[in-house]
Protein backbone atom coordinates (compact mmCIF):
# COMPACT_ATOMS: atom_id res chain seq x y z
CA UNK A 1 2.21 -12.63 -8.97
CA UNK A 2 3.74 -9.25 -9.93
CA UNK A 3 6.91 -7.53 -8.75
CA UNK A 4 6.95 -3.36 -7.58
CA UNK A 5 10.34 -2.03 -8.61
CA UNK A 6 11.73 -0.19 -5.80
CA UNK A 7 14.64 1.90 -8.01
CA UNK A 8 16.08 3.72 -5.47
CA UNK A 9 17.40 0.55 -3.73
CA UNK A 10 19.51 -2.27 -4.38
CA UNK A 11 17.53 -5.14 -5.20
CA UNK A 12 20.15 -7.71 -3.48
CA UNK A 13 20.23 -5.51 -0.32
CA UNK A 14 16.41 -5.42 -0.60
CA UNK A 15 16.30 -9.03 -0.24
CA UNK A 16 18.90 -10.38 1.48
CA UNK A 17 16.81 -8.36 4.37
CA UNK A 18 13.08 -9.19 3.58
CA UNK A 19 12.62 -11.73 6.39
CA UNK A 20 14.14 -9.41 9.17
CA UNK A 21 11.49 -9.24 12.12
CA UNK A 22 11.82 -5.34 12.43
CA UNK A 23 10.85 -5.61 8.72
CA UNK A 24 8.01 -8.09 9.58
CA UNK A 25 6.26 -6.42 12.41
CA UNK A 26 6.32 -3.07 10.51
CA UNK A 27 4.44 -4.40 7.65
CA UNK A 28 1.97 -6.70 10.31
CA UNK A 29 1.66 -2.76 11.84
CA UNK A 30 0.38 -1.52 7.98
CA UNK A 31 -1.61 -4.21 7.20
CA UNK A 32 -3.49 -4.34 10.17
CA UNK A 33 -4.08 -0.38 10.07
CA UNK A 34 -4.51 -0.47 6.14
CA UNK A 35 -6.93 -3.02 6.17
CA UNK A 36 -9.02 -1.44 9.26
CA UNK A 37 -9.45 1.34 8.16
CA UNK A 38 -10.91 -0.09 5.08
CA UNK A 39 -13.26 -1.81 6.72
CA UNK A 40 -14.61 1.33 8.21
CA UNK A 41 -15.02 2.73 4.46
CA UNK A 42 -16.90 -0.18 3.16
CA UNK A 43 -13.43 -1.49 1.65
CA UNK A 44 -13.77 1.44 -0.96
CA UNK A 45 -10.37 3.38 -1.15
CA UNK A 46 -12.32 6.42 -2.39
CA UNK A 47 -14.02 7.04 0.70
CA UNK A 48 -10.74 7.54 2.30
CA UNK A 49 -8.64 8.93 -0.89
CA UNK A 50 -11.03 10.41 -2.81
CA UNK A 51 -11.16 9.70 -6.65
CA UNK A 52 -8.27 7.55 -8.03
CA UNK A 53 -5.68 9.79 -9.91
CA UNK A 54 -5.01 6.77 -12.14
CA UNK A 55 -7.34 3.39 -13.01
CA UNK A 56 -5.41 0.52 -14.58
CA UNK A 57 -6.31 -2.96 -16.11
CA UNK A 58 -4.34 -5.58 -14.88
CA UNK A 59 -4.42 -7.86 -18.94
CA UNK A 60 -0.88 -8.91 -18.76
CA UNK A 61 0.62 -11.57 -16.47
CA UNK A 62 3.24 -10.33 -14.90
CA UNK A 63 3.15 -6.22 -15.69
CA UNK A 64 5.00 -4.93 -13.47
CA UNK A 65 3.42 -1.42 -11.70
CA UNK A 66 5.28 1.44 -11.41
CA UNK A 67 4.95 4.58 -9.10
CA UNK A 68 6.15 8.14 -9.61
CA UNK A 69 9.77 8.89 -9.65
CA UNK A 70 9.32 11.38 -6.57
CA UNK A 71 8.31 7.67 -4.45
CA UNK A 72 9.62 5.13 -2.86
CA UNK A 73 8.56 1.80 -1.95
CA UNK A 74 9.02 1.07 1.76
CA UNK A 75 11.12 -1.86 3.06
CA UNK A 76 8.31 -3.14 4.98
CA UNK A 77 6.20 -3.34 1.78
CA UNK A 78 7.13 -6.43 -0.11
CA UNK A 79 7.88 -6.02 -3.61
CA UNK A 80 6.33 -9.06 -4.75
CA UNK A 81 2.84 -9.22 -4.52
CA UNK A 82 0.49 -11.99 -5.32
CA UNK A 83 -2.63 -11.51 -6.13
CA UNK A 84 -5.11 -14.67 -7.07
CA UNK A 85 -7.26 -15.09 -10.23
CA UNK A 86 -5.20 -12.71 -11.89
CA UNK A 87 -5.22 -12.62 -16.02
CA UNK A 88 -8.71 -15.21 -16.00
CA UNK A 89 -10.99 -14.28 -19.68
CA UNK A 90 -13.91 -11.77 -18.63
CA UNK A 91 -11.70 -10.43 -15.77
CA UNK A 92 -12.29 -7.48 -13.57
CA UNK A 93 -8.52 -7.20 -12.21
CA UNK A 94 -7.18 -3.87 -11.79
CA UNK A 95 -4.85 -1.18 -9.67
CA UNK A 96 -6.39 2.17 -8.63
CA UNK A 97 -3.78 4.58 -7.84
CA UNK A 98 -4.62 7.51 -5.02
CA UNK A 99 -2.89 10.68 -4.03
CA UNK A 100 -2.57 10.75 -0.17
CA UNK A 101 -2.47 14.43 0.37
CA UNK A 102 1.05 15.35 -0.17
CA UNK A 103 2.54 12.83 1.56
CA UNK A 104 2.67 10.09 -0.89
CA UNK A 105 0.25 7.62 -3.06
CA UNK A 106 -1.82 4.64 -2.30
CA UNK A 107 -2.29 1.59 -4.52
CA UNK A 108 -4.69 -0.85 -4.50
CA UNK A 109 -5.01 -4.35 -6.41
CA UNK A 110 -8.55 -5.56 -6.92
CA UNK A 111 -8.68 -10.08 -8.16
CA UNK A 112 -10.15 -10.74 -11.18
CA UNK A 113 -13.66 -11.03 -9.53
CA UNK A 114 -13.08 -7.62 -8.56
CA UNK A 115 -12.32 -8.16 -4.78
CA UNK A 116 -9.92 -5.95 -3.25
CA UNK A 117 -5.95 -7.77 -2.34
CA UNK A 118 -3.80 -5.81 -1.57
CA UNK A 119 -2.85 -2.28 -0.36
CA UNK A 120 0.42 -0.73 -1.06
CA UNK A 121 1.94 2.83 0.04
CA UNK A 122 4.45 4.74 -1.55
CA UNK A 123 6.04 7.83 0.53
CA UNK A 124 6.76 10.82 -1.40
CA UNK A 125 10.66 11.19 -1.00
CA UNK A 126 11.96 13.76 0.99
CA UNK A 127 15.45 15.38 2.23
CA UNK A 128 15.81 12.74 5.04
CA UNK A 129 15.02 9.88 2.41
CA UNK A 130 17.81 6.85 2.49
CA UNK A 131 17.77 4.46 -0.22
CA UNK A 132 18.68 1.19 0.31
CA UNK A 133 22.27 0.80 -1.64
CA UNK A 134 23.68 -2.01 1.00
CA UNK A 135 22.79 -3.55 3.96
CA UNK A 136 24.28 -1.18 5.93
CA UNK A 137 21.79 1.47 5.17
CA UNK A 138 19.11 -0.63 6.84
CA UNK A 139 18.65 0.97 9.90
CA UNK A 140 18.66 4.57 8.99
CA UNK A 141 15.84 3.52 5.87
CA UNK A 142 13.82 1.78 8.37
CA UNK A 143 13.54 4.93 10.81
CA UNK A 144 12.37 6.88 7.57
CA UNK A 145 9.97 3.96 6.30
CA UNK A 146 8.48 3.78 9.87
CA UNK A 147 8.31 8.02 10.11
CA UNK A 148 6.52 8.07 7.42
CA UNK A 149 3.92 5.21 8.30
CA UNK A 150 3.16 7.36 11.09
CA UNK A 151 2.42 10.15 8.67
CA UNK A 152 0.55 8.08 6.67
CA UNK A 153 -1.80 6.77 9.15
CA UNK A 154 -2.13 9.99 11.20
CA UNK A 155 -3.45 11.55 7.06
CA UNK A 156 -5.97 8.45 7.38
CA UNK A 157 -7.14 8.74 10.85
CA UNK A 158 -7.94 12.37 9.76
CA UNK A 159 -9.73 11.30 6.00
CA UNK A 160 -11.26 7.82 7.37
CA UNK A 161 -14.97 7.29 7.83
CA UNK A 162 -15.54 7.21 11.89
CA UNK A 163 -15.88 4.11 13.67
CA UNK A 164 -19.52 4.87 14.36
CA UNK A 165 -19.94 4.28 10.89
CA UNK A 166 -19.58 0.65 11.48
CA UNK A 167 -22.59 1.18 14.34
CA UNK A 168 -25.95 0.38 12.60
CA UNK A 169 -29.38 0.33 14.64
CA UNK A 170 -30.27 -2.90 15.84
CA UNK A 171 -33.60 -4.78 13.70
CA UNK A 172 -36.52 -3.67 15.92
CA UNK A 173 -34.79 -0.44 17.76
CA UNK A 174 -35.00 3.45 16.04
């Protein structure tokens, strides 16, 4: 298990509102879309991203990953993350960090067999940004966190493989 630091927000605001069902069917929304579209790319991040700006081991229980300063992380992303077989001898665990155009930064979590976990997306801050300071800010943040999930998966539905990629020739046909 690692934590995310989100530093523009208050961490006590943060969770005193994690199990909110807005928050819930926001991240359901990602995950499903996320995880999709990785299927169509073979679950490689780099045929959607590209090359990974940054490659990091994962040798220390607990490290805690950090994102650029210009980022945030969004509400509907949790900031603990579990991922299993972490920190085993021989491991392969790592995070592969993407640039998503100019709209913000993908990371991804690979298990110490190597096996993909977990996605994460960090929108680049803009002038409309609200960080999370008390509960009160909640509704405003999660307009912005959900605006910019729509960016983010319009950018993939425009940089994913097709779903006729998934089509293969049945055995016998040409």
């Amino acid at each position: 298990m690692f934590w995310i630091k989100a530093p523009q927000d208050d961490e006590s605001a943060r969770q005193s509102l994690r199990d909110r069902a807005e928050l819930k069917a926001v991240s359901d929304e990602f995950e499903q879309f996320m995880w999709a579209k990785l299927k169509l790319a073979d679950g490689n991040p780099s045929k959607i991203f590209g090359s990974p700006k940054k490659v990091t081991a994962l040798a220390k229980p607990h490290k805690t990953p950090s994102f650029p300063s210009n980022a945030a992380l969004p509400l509907f992303i949790s900031e603990f993350q579990h991922v299993m077989g972490l920190f085993q001898s021989h491991e392969e665990s790592h995070r592969d960090f993407y640039d998503v155009g100019d709209i913000g930064y993908a990371e991804f979590f690979y298990n110490a067999g190597g096996g993909l976990e977990v996605a994460t997306y960090y929108p680049r801050i803009d002038v409309r940004f609200v960080p999370l300071k008390t509960t009160n800010d909640f509704a405003k943040r999660l307009d912005w966190d959900k605006t910019k999930l729509a960016e983010l998966e319009k950018w993939m539905n425009e940089h994913s493989p097709p779903a006729s990629a998934l089509q293969r020739p049945s055995p016998g046909r040409k």
